[in-house]
N, C-alpha and C. Protein backbone atom coordinates (compact mmCIF):
# COMPACT_ATOMS: atom_id res chain seq x y z
N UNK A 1 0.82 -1.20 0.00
CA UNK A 1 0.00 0.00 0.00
C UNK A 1 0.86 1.26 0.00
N UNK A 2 1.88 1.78 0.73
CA UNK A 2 2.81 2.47 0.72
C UNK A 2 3.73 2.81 -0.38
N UNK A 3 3.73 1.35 -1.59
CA UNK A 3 4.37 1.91 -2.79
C UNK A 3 3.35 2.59 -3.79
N UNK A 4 1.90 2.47 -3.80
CA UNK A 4 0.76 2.53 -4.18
C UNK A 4 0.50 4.39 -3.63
N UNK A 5 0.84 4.30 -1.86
CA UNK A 5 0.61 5.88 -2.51
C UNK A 5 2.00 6.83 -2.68
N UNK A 6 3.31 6.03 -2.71
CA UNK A 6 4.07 6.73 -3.10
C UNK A 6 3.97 7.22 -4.93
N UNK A 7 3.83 6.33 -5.42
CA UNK A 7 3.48 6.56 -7.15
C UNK A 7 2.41 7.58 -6.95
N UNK A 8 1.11 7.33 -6.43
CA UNK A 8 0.58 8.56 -7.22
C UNK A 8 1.50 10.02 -6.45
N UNK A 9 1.52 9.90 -5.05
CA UNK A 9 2.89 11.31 -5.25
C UNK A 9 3.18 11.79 -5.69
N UNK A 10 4.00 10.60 -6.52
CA UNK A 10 5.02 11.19 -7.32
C UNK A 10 4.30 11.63 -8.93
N UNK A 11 3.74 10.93 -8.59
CA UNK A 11 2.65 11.07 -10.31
C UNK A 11 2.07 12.80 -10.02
N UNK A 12 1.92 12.65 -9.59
CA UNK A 12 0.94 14.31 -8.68
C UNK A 12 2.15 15.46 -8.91
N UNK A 13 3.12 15.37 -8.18
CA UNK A 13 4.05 15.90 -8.08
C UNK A 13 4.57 16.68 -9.59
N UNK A 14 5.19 15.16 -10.38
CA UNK A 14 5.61 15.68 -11.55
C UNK A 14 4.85 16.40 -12.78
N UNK A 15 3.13 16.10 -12.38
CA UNK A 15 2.16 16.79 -12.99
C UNK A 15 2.16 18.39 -12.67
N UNK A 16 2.93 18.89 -11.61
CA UNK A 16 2.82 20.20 -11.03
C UNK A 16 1.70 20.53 -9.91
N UNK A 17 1.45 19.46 -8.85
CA UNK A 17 0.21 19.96 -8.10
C UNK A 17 1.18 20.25 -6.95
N UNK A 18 0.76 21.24 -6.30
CA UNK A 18 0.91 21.55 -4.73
C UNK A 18 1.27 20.72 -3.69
N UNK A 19 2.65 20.88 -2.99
CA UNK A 19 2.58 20.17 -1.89
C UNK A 19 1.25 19.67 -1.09
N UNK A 20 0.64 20.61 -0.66
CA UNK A 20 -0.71 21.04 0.00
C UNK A 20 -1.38 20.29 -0.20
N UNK A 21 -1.80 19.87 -1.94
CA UNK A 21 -2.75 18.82 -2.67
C UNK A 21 -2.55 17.97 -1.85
N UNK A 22 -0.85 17.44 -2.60
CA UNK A 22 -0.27 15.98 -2.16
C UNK A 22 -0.75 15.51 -0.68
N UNK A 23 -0.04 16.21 0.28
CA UNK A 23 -0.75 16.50 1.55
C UNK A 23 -1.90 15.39 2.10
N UNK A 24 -3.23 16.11 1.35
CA UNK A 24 -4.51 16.09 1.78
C UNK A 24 -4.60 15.05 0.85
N UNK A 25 -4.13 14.69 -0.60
CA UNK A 25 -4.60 13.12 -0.75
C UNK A 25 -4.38 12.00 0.01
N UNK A 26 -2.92 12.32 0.55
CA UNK A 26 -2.15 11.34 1.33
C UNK A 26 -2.75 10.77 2.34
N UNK A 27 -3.13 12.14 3.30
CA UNK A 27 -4.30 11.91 4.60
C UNK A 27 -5.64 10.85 4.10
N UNK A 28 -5.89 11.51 3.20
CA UNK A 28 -7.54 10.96 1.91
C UNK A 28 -7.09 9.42 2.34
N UNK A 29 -5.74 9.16 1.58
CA UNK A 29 -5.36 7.92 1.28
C UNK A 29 -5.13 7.29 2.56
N UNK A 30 -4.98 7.22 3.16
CA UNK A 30 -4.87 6.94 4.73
C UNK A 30 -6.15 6.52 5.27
N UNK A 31 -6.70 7.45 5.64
CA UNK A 31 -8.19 7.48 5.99
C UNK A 31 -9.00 6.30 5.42
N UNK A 32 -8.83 6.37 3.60
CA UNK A 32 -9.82 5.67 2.98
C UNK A 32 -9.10 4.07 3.47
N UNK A 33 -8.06 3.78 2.59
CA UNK A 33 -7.41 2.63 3.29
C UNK A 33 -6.85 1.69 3.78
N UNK A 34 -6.43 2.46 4.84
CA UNK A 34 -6.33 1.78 6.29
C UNK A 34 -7.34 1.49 7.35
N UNK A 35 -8.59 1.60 7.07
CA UNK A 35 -9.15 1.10 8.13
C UNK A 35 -9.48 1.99 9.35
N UNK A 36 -9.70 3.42 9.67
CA UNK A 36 -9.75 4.16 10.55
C UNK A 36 -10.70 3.86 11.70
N UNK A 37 -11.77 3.27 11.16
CA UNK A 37 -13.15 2.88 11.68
C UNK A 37 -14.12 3.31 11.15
N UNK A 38 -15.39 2.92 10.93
CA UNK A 38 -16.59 2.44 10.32
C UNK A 38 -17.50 3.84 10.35
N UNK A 39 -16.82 4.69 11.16
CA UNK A 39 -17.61 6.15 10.43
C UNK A 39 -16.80 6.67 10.19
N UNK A 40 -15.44 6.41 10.43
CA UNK A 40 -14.70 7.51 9.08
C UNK A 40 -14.13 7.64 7.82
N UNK A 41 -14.15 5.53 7.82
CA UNK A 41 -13.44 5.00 6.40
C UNK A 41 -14.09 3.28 6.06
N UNK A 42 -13.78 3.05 5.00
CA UNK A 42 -14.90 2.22 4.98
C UNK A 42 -13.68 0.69 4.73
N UNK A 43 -14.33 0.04 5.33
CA UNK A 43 -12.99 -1.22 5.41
C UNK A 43 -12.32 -1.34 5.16
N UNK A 44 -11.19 -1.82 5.21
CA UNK A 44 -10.16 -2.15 4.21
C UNK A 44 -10.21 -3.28 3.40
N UNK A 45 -9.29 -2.90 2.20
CA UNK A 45 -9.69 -3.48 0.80
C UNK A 45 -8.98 -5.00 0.69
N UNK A 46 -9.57 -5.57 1.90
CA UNK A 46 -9.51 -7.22 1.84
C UNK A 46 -10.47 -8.11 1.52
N UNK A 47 -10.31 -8.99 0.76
CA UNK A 47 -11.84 -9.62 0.34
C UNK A 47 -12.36 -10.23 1.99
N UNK A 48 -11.45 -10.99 2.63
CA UNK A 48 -12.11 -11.61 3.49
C UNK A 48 -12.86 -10.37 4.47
N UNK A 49 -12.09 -9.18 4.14
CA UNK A 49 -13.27 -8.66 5.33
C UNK A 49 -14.90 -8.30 4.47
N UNK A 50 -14.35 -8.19 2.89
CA UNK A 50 -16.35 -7.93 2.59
C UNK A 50 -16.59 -9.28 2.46
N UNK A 51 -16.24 -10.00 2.24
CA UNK A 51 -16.83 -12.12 2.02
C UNK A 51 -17.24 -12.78 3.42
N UNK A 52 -16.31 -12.48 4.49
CA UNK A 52 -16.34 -13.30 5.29
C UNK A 52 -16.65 -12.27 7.33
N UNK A 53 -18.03 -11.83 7.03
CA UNK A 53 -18.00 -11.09 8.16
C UNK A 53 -17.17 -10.29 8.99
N UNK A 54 -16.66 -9.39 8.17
CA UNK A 54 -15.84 -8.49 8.22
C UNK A 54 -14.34 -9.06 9.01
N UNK A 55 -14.08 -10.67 8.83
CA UNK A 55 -12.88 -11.37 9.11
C UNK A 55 -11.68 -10.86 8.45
N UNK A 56 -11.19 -10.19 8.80
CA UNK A 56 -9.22 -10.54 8.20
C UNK A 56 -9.13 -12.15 8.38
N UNK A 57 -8.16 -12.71 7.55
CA UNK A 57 -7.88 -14.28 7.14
C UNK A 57 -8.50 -14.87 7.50
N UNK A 58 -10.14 -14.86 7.01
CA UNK A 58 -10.95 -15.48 6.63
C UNK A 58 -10.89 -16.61 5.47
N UNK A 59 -11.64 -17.43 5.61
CA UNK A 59 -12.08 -19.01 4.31
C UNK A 59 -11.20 -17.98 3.16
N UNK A 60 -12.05 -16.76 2.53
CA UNK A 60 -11.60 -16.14 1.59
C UNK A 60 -9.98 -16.08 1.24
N UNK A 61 -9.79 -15.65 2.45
CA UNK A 61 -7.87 -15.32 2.04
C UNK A 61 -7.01 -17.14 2.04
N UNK A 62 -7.58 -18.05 2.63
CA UNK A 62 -7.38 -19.14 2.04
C UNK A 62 -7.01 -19.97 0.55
N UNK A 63 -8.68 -19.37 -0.08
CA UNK A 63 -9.13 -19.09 -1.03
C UNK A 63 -7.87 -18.71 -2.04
N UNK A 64 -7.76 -17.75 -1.68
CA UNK A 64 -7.31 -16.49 -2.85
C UNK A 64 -5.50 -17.56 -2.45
N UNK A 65 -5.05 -17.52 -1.31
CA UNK A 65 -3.81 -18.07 -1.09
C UNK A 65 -3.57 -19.36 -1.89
N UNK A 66 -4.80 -20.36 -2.27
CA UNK A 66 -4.55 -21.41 -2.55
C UNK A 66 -4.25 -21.57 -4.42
N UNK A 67 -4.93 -20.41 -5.09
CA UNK A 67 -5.26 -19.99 -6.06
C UNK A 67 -3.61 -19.42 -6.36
N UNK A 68 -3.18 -18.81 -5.80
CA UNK A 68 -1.84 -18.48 -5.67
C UNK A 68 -0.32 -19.30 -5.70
N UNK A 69 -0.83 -20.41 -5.13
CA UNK A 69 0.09 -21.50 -5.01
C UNK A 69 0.08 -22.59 -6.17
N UNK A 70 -1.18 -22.68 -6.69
CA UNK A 70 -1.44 -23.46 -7.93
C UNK A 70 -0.48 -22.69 -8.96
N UNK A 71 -0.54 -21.79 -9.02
CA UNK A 71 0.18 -20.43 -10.18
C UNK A 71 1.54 -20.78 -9.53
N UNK A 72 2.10 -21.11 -8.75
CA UNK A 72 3.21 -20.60 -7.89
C UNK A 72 3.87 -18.95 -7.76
N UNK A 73 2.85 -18.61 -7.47
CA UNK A 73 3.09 -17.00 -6.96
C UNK A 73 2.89 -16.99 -5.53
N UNK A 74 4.02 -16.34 -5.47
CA UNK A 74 4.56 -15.88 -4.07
C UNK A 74 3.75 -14.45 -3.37
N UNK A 75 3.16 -14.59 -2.84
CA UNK A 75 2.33 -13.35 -2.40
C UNK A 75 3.61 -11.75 -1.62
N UNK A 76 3.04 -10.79 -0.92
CA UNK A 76 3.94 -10.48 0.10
C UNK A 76 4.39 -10.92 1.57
N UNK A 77 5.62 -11.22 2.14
CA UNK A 77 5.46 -11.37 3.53
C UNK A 77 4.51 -10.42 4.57
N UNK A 78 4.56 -9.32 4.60
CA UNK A 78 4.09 -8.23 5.25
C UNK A 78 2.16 -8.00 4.70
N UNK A 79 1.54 -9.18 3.82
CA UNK A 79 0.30 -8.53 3.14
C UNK A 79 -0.39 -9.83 2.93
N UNK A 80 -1.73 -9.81 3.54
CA UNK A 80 -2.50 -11.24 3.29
C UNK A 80 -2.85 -11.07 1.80
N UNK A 81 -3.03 -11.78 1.59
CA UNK A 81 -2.80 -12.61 -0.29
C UNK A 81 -4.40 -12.08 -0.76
N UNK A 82 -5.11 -11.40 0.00
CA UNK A 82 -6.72 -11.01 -0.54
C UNK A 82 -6.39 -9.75 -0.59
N UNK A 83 -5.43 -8.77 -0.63
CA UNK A 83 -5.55 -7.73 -0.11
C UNK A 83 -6.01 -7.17 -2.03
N UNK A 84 -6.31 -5.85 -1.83
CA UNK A 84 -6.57 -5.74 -3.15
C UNK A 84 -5.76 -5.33 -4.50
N UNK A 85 -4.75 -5.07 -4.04
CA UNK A 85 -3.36 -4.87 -5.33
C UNK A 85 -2.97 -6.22 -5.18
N UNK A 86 -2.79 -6.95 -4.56
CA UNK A 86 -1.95 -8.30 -4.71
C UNK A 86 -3.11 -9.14 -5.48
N UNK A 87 -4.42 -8.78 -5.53
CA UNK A 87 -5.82 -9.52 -6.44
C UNK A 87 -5.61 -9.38 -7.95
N UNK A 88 -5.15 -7.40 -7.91
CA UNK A 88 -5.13 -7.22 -9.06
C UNK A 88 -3.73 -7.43 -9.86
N UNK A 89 -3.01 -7.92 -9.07
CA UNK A 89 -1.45 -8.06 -9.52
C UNK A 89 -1.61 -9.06 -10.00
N UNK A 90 -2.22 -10.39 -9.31
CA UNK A 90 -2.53 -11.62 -10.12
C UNK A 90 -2.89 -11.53 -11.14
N UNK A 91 -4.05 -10.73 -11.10
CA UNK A 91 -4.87 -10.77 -12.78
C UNK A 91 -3.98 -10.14 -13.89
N UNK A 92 -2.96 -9.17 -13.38
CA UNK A 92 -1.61 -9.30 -13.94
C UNK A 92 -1.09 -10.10 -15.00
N UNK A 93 -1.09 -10.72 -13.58
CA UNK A 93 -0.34 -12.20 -14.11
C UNK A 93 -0.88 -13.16 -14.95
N UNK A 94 -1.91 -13.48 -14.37
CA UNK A 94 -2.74 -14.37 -15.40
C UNK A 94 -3.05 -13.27 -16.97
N UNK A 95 -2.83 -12.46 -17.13
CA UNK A 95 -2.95 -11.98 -18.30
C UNK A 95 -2.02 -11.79 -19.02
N UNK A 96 -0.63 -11.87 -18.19
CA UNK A 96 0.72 -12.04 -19.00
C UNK A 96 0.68 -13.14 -19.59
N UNK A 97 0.47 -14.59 -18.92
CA UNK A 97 0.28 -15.26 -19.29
C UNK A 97 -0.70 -15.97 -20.64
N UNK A 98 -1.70 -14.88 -20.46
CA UNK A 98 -3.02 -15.59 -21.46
C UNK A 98 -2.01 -14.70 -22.93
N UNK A 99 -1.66 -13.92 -22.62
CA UNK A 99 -0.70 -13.25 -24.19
C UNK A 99 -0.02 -14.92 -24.80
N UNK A 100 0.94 -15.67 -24.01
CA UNK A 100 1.82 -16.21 -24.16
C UNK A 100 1.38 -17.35 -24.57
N UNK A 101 0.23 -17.61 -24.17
CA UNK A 101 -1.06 -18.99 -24.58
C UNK A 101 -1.05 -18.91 -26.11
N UNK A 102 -1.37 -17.60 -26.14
CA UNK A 102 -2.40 -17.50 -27.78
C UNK A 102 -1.11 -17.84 -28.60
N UNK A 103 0.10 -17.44 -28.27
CA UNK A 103 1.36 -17.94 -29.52
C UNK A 103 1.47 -19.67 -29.52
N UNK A 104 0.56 -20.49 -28.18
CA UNK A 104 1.30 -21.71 -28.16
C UNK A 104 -0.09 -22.56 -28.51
N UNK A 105 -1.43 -21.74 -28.39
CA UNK A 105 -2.92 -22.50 -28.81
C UNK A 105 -3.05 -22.62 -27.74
N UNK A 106 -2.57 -22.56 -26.29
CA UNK A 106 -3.24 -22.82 -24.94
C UNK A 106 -4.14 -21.67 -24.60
N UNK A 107 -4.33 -20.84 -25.25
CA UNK A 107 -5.13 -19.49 -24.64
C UNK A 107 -6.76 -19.94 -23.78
N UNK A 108 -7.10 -20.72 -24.48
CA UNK A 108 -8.46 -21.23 -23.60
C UNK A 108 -8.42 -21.52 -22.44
N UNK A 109 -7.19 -21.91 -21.76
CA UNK A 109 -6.94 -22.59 -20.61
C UNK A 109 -6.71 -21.16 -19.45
N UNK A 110 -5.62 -20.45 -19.95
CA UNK A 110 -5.81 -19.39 -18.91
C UNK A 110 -6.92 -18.14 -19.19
N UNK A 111 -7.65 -17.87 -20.29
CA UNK A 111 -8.89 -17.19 -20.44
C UNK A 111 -9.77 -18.25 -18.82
N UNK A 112 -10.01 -19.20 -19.33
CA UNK A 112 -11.35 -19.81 -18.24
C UNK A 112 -10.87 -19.92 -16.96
N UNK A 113 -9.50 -19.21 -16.27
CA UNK A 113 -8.57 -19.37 -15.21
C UNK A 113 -8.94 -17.83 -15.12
N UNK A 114 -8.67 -17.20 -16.09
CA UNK A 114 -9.17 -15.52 -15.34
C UNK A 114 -10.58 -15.21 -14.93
N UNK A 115 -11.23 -16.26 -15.94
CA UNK A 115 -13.03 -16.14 -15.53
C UNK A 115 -12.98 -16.08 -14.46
N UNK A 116 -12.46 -17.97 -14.35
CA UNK A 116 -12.90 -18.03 -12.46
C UNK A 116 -12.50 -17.07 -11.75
N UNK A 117 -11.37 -16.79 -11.86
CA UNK A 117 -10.52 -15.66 -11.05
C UNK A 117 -11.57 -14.08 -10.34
N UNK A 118 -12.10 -14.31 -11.98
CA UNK A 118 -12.58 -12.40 -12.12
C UNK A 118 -13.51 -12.59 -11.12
N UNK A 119 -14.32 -14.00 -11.16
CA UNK A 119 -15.95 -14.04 -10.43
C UNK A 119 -15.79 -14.77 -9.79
N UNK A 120 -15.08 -15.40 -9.16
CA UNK A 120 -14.79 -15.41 -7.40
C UNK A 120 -14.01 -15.16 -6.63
N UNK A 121 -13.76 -14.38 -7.26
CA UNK A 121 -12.64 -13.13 -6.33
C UNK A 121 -12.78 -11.57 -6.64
N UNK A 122 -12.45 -10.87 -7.66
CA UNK A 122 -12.39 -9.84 -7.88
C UNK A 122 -14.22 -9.71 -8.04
N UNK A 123 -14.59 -9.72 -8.47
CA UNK A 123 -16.26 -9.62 -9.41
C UNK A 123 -17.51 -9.60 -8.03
N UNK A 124 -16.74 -10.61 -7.05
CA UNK A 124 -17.62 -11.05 -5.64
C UNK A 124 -17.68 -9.94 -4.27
N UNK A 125 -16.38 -9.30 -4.95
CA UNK A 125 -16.09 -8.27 -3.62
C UNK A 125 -15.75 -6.87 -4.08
N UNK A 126 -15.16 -6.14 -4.95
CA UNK A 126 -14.55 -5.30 -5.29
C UNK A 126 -15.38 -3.94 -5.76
N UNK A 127 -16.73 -4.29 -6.32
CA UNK A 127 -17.62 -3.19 -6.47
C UNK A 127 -18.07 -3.21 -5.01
N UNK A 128 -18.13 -4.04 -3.80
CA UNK A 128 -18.58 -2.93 -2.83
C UNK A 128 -17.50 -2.28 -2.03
N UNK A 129 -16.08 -2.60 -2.53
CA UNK A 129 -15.27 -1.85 -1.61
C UNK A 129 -14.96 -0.20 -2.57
N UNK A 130 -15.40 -0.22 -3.39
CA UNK A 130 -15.50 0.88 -4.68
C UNK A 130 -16.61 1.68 -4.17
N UNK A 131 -17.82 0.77 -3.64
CA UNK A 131 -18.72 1.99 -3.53
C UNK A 131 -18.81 2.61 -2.06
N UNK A 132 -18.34 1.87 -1.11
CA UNK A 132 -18.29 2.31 -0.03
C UNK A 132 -16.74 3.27 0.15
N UNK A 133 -15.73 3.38 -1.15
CA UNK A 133 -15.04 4.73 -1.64
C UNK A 133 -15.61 5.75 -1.97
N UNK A 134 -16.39 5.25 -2.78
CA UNK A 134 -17.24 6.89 -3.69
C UNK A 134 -18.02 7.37 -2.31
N UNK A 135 -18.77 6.46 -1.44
CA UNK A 135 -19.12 6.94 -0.38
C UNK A 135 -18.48 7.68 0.86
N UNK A 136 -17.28 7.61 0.97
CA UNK A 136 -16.06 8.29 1.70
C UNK A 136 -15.08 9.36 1.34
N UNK A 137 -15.26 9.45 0.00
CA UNK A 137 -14.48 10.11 -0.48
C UNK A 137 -15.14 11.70 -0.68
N UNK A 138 -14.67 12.27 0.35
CA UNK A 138 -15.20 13.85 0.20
C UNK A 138 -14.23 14.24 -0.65
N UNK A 139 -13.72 13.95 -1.36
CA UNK A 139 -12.50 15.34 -2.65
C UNK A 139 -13.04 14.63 -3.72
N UNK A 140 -12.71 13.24 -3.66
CA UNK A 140 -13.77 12.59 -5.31
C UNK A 140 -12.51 11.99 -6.00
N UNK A 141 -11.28 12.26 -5.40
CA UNK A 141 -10.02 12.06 -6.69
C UNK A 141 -10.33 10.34 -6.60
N UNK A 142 -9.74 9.61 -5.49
CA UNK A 142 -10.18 8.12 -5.06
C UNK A 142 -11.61 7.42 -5.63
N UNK A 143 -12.60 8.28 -5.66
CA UNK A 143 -13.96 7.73 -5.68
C UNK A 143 -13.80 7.59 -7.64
N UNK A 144 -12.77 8.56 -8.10
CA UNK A 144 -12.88 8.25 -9.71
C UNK A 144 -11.82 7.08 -9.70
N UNK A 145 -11.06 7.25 -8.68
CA UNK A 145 -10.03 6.07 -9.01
C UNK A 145 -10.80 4.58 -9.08
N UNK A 146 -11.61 4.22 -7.79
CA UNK A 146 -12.93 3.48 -7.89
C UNK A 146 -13.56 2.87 -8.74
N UNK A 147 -14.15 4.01 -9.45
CA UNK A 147 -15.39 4.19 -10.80
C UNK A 147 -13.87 3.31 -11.69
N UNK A 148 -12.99 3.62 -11.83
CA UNK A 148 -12.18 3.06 -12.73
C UNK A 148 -11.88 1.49 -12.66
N UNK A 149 -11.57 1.57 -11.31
CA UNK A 149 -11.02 -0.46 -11.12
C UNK A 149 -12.45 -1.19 -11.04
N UNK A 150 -13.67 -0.84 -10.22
CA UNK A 150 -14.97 -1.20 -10.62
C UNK A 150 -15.31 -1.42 -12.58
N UNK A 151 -14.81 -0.41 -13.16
CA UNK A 151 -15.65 -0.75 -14.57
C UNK A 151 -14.20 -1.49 -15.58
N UNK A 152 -13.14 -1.44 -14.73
CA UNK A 152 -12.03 -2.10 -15.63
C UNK A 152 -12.70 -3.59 -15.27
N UNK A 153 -12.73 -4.10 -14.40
CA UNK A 153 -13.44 -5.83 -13.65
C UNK A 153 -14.58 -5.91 -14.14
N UNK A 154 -15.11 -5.35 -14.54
CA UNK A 154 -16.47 -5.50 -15.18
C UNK A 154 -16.32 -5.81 -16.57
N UNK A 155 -15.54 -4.69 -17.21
CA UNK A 155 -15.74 -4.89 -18.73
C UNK A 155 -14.47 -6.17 -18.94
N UNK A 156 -13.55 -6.52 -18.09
CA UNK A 156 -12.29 -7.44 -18.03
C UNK A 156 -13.62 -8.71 -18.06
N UNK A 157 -13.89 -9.05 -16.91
CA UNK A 157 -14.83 -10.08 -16.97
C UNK A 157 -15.91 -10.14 -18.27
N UNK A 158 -16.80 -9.33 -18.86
CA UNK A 158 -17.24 -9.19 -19.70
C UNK A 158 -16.43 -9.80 -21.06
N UNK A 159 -15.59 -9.70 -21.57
CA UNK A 159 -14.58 -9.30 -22.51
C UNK A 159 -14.10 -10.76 -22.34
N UNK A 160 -13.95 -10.95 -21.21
CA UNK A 160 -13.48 -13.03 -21.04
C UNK A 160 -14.27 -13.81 -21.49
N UNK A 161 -15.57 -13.53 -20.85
CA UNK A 161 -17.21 -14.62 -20.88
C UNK A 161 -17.21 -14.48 -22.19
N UNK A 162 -17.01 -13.15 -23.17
CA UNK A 162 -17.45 -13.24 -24.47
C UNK A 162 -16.26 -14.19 -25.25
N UNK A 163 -15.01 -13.89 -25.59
CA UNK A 163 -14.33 -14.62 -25.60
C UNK A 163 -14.21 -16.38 -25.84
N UNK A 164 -14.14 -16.46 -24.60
CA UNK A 164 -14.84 -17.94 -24.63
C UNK A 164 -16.13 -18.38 -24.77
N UNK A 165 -17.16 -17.60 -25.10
CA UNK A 165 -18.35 -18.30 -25.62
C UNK A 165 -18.05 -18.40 -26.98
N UNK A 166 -17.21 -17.19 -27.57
CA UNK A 166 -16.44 -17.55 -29.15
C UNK A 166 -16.17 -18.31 -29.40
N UNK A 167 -14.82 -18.95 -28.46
CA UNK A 167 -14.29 -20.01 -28.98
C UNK A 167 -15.12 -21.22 -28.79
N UNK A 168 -15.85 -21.07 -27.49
CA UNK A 168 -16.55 -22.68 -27.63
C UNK A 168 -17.46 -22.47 -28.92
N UNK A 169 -18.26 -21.43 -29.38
CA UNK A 169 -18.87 -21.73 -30.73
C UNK A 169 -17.88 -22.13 -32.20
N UNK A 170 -17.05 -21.52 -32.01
CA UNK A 170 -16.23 -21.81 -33.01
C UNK A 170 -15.42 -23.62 -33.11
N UNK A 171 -15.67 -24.00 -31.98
CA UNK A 171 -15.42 -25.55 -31.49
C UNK A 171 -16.17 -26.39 -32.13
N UNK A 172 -17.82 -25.59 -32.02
CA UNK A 172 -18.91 -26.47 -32.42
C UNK A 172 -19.35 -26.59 -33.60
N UNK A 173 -18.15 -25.63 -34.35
CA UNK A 173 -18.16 -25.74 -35.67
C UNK A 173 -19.68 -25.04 -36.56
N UNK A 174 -20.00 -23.65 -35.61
CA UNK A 174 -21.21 -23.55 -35.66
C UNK A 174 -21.00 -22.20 -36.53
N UNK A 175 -21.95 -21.81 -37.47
CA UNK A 175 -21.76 -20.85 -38.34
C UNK A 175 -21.19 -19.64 -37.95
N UNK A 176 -20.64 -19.41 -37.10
CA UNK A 176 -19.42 -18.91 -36.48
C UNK A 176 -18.36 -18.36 -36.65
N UNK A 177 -18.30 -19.88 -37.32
CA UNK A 177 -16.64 -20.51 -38.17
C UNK A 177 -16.27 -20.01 -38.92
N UNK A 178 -18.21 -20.02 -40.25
CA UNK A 178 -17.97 -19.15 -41.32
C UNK A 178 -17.70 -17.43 -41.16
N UNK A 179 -18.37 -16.66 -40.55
CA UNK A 179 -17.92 -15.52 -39.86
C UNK A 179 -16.80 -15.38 -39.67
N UNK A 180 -16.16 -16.18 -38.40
CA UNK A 180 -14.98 -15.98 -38.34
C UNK A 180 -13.84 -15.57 -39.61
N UNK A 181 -13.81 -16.97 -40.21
CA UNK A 181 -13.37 -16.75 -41.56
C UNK A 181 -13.58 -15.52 -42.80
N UNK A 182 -14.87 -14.90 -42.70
CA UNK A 182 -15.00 -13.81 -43.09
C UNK A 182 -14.42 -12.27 -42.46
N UNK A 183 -14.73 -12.73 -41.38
CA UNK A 183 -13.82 -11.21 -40.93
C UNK A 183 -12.18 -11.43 -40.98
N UNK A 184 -11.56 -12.90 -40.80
CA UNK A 184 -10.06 -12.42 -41.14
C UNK A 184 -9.66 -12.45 -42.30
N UNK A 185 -11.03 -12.59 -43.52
CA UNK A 185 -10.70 -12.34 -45.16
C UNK A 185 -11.00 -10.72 -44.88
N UNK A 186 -11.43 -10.19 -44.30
CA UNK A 186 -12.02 -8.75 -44.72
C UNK A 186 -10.64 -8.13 -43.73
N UNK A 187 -10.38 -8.31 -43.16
CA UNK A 187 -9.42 -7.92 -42.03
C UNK A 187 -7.73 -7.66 -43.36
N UNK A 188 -7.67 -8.99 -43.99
CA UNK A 188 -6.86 -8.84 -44.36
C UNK A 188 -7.22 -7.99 -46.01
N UNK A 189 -8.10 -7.74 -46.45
CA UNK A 189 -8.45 -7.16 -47.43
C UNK A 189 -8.17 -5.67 -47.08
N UNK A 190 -8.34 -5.19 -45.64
CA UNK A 190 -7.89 -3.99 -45.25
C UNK A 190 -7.04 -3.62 -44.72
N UNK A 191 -6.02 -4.55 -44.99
CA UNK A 191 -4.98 -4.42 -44.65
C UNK A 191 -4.10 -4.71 -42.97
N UNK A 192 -5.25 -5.43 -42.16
CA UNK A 192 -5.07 -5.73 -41.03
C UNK A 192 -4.39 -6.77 -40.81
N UNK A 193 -3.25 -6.64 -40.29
CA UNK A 193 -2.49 -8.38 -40.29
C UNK A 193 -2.60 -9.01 -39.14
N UNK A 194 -3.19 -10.28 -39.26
CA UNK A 194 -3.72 -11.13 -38.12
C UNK A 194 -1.87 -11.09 -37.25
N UNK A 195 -2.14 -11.39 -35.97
CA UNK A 195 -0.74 -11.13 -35.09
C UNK A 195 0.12 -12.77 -35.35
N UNK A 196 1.45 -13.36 -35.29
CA UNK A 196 1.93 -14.27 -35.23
C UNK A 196 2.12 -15.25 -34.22
């Protein structure tokens, strides 16, 4: 969390804003979270505390830990494995990975690995720790930051499910196929070159 609000800082900074700004996001950032308490900031951004009755290492962070170890990713020492940059660092990962699929034909395998991923983990918890931001956030800078990782998980998940309902139609050999085949004749008629 600490390298998280050192970047924007520095992001702030080299944009030309005011010590002063910096300041009062920092506090913002603090407040929002760390956890201050329940009327001044709204949980912290661990799944097990929105999944599992407001538990730190809860079933959830199990969960998310075990999911981690299959991958063999090493979480942080100092940070339970639900926290919410180490969620989205995975999906990271699993998306570095799904690049590296499509050159070898495995892409189906880690696409239906981010599904699960997106919707029982990120998809299950993450719009309410977003809205109980926009709800805390008296300046608004955080609450757009929010609106952003809320509709990136949305349209990310979206964008997967479609995906693989493609390819399984295209499996079933279902007029699809022919489509398919038509758009990478028209693709290449305009000069679009399919990737290698």
């Amino acid at each position: 969390m600490k390298r998280g609000l050192k970047q924007i800082s520095t992001w702030l900074e080299k944009r030309g804003s005011e010590p002063s700004e910096i300041a009062a996001l920092e506090t913002e950032f603090t407040r929002l979270f760390r956890g201050l308490g329940r009327a001044k900031s709204p949980p912290p951004p661990y799944e097990s505390v929105y999944l599992d009755s407001g538990l730190l290492f809860g079933p959830s962070t199990q969960r998310v830990a075990d999911t981690y170890r299959r991958f063999r990713v090493k979480g942080q020492d100092n940070e339970p494995p639900d926290h919410i940059t180490l969620e989205m660092d995975f999906m990271r990962f699993l998306c570095d990975r799904e690049v590296a699929a499509w050159e070898t034909g495995n892409a189906q395998v880690l696409l239906e690995e981010e599904e699960a991923y997106l919707r029982e983990h990120l998809v299950s918890w993450v719009p309410f720790f977003c809205e109980n931001v926009r709800r805390f956030d008296a300046a608004g800078f955080y609450a757009g930051l929010a609106d952003l990782t809320e509709g990136w998980i949305s349209c990310d998940h979206h964008i997967v499910r479609n995906i693989l309902e493609l390819l399984e139609r295209c499996k079933s050999n279902s007029p699809l196929r022919s489509e398919v085949k038509q758009t990478e004749s028209h693709s290449h008629a305009i000069g679009i070159k399919k990737p290698h």
